[in-house]
N, C-alpha and C. Protein backbone atom coordinates (compact mmCIF):
# COMPACT_ATOMS: atom_id res chain seq x y z
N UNK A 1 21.99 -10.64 6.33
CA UNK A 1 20.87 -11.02 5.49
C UNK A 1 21.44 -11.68 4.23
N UNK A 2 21.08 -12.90 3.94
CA UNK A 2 21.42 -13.64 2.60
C UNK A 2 20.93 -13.20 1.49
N UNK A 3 21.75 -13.18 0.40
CA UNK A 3 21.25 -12.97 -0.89
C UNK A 3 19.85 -12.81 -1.08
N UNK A 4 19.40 -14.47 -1.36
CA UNK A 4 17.95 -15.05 -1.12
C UNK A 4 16.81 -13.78 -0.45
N UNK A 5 17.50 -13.31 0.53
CA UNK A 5 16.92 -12.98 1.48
C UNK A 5 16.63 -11.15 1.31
N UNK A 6 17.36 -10.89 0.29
CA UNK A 6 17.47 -9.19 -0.13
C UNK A 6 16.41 -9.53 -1.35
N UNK A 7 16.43 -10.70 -2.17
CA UNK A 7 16.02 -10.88 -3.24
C UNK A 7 14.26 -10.64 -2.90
N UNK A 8 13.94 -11.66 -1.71
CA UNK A 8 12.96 -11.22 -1.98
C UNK A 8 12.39 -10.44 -0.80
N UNK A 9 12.73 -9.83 -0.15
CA UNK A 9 12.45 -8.59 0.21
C UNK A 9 11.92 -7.48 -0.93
N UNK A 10 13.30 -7.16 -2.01
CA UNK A 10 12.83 -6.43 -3.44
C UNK A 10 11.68 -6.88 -3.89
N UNK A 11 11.10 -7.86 -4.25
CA UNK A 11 10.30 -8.74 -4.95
C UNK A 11 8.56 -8.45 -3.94
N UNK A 12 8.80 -8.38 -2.41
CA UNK A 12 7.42 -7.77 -1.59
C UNK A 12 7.57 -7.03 -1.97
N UNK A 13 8.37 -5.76 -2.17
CA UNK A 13 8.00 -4.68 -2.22
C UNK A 13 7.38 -3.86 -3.34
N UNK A 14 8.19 -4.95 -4.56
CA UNK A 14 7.58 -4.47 -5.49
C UNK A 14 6.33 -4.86 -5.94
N UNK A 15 5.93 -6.10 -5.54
CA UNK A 15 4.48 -6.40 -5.45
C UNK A 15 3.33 -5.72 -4.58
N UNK A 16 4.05 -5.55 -3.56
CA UNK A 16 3.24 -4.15 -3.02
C UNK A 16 2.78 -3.31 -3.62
N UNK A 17 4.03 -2.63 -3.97
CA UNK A 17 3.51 -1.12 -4.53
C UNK A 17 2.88 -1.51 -5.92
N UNK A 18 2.74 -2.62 -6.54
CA UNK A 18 1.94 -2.60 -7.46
C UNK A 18 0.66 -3.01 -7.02
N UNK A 19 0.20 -3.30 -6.05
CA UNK A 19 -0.73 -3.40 -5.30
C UNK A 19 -1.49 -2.05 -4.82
N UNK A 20 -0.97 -1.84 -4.17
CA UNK A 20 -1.40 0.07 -3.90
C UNK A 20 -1.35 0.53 -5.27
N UNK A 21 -0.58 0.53 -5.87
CA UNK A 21 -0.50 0.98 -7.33
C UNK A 21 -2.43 0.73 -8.11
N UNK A 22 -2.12 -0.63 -8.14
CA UNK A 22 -3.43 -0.90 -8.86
C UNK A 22 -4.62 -0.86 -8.23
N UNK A 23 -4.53 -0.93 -6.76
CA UNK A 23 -6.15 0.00 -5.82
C UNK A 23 -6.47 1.14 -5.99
N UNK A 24 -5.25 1.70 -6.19
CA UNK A 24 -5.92 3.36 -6.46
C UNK A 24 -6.34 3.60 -8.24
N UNK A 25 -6.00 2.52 -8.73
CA UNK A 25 -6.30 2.36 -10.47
C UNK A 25 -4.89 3.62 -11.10
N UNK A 26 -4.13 3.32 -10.40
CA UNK A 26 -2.82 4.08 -11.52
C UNK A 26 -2.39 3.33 -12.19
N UNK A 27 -1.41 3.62 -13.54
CA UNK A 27 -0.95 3.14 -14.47
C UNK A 27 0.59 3.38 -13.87
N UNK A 28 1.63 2.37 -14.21
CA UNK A 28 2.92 2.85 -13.95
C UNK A 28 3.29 4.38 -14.51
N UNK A 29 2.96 4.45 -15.66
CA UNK A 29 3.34 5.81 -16.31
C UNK A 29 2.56 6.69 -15.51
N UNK A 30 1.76 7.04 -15.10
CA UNK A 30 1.07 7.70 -14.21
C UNK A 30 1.41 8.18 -13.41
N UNK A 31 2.36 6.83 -11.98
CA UNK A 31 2.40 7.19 -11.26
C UNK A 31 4.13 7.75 -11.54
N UNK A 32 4.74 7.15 -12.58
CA UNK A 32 6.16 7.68 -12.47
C UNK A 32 5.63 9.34 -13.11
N UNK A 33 5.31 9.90 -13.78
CA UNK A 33 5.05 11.12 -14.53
C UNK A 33 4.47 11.73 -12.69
N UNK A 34 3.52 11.38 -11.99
CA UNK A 34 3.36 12.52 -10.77
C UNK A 34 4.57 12.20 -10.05
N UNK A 35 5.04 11.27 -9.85
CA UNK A 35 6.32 10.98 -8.22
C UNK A 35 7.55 11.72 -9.12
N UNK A 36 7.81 11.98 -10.41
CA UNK A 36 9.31 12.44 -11.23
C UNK A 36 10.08 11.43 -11.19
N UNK A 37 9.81 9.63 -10.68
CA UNK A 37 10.76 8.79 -11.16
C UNK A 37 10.75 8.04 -12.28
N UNK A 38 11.51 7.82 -12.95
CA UNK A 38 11.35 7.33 -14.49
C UNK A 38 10.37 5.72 -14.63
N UNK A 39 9.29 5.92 -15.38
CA UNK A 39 8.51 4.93 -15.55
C UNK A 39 9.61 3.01 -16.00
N UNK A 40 10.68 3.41 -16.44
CA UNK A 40 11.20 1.82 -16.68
C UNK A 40 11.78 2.03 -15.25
N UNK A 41 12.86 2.89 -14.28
CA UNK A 41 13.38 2.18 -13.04
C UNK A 41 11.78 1.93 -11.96
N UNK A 42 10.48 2.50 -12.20
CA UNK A 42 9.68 2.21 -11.63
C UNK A 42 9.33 0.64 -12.05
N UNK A 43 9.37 0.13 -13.07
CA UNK A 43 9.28 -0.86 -13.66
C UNK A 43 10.03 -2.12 -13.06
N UNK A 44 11.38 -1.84 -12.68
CA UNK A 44 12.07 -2.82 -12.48
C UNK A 44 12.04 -2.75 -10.64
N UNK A 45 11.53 -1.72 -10.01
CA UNK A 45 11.36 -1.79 -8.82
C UNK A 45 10.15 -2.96 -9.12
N UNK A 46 9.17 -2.29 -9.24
CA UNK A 46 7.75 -3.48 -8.93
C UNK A 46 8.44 -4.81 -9.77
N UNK A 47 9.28 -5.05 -10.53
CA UNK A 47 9.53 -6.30 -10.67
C UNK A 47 10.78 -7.09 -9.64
N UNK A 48 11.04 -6.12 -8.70
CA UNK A 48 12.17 -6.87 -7.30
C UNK A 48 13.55 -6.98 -7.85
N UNK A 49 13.06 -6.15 -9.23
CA UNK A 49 14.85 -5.71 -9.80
C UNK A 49 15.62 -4.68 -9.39
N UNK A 50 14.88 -3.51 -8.76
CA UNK A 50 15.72 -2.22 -7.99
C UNK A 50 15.68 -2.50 -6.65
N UNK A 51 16.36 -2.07 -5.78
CA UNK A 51 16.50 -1.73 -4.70
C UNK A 51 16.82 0.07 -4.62
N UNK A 52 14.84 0.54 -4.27
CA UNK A 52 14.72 2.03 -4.45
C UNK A 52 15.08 2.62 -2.65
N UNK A 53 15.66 3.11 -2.92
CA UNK A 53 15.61 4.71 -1.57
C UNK A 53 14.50 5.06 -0.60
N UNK A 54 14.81 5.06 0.27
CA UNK A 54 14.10 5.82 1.33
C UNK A 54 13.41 6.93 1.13
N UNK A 55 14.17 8.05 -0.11
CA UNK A 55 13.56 9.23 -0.20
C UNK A 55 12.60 8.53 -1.52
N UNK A 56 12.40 7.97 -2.21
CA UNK A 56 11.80 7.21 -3.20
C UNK A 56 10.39 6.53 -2.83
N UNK A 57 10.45 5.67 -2.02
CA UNK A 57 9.74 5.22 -0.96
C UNK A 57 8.82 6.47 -0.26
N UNK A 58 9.03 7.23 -0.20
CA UNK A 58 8.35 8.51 0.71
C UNK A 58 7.97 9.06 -0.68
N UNK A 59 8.63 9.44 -1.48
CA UNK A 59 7.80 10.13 -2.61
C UNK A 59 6.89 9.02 -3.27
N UNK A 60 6.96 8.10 -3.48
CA UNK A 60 6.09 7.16 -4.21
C UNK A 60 4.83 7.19 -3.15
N UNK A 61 5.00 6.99 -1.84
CA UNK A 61 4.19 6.28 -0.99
C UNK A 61 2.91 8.42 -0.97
N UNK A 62 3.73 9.50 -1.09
CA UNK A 62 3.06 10.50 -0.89
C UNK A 62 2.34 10.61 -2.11
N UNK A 63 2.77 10.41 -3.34
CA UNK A 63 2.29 10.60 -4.86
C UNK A 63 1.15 9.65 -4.67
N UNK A 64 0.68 8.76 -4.14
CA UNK A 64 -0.54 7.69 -4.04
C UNK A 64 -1.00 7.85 -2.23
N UNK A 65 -0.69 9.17 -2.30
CA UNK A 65 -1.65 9.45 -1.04
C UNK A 65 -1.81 8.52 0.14
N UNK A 66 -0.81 7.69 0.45
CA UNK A 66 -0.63 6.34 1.72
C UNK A 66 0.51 6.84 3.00
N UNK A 67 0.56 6.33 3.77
CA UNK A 67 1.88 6.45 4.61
C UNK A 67 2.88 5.46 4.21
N UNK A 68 3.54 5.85 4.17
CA UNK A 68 5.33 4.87 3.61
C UNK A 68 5.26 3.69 4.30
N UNK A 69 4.97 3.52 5.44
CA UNK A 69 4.73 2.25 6.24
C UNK A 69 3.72 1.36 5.41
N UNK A 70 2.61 1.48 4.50
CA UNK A 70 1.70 1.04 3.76
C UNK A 70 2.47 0.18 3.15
N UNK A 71 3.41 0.55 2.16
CA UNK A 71 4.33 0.47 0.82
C UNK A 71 4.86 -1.18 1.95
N UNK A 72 5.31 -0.92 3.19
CA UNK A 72 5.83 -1.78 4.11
C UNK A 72 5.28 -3.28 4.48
N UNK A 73 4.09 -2.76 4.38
CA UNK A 73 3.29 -4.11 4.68
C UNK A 73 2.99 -5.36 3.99
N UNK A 74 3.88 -5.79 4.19
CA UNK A 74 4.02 -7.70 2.85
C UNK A 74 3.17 -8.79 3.60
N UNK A 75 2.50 -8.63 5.20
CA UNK A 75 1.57 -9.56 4.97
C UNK A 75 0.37 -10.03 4.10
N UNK A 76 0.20 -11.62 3.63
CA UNK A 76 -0.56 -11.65 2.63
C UNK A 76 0.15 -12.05 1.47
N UNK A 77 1.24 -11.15 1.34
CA UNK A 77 1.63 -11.23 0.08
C UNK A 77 2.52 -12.80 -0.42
N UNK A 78 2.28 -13.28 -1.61
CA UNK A 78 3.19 -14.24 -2.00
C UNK A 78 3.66 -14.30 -3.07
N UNK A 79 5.26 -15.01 -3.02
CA UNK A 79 6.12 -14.68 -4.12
C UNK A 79 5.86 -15.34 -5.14
């Protein structure tokens, strides 16, 4: 997988979860204060600056009540 190609992978995902994020009407601080991950690395995930964890991914995706596969789904989405 190319650079390019990790880049924006990060970048769906974090538009995702700010997507689910903002359907359920959470605030980043919100949702980092229920999941226990720190509201700025939550920050730089939804901006396609982290590359978060599997176990991260499962706690984020359970803290907003979805299946982790949800968090997964980038059709639709554009960069």
């Amino acid at each position: 997988m190319s650079e390019e190609a990790v880049r924006d992978v990060l970048k769906l995902f974090g538009k995702r979860l700010a997507q689910v994020r903002g359907r359920e009407k959470w605030s980043q601080e919100r949702l980092a204060l229920e999941s226990g991950i720190a509201r700025s690395y939550l920050s730089g995930v939804e901006r396609g600056q982290r590359n978060t964890s599997l176990i991260n991914i499962c706690r984020l995706a359970d803290t907003l009540k979805v299946q982790p596969g949800e968090l997964l789904e980038f059709a639709g989405i554009v960069l």
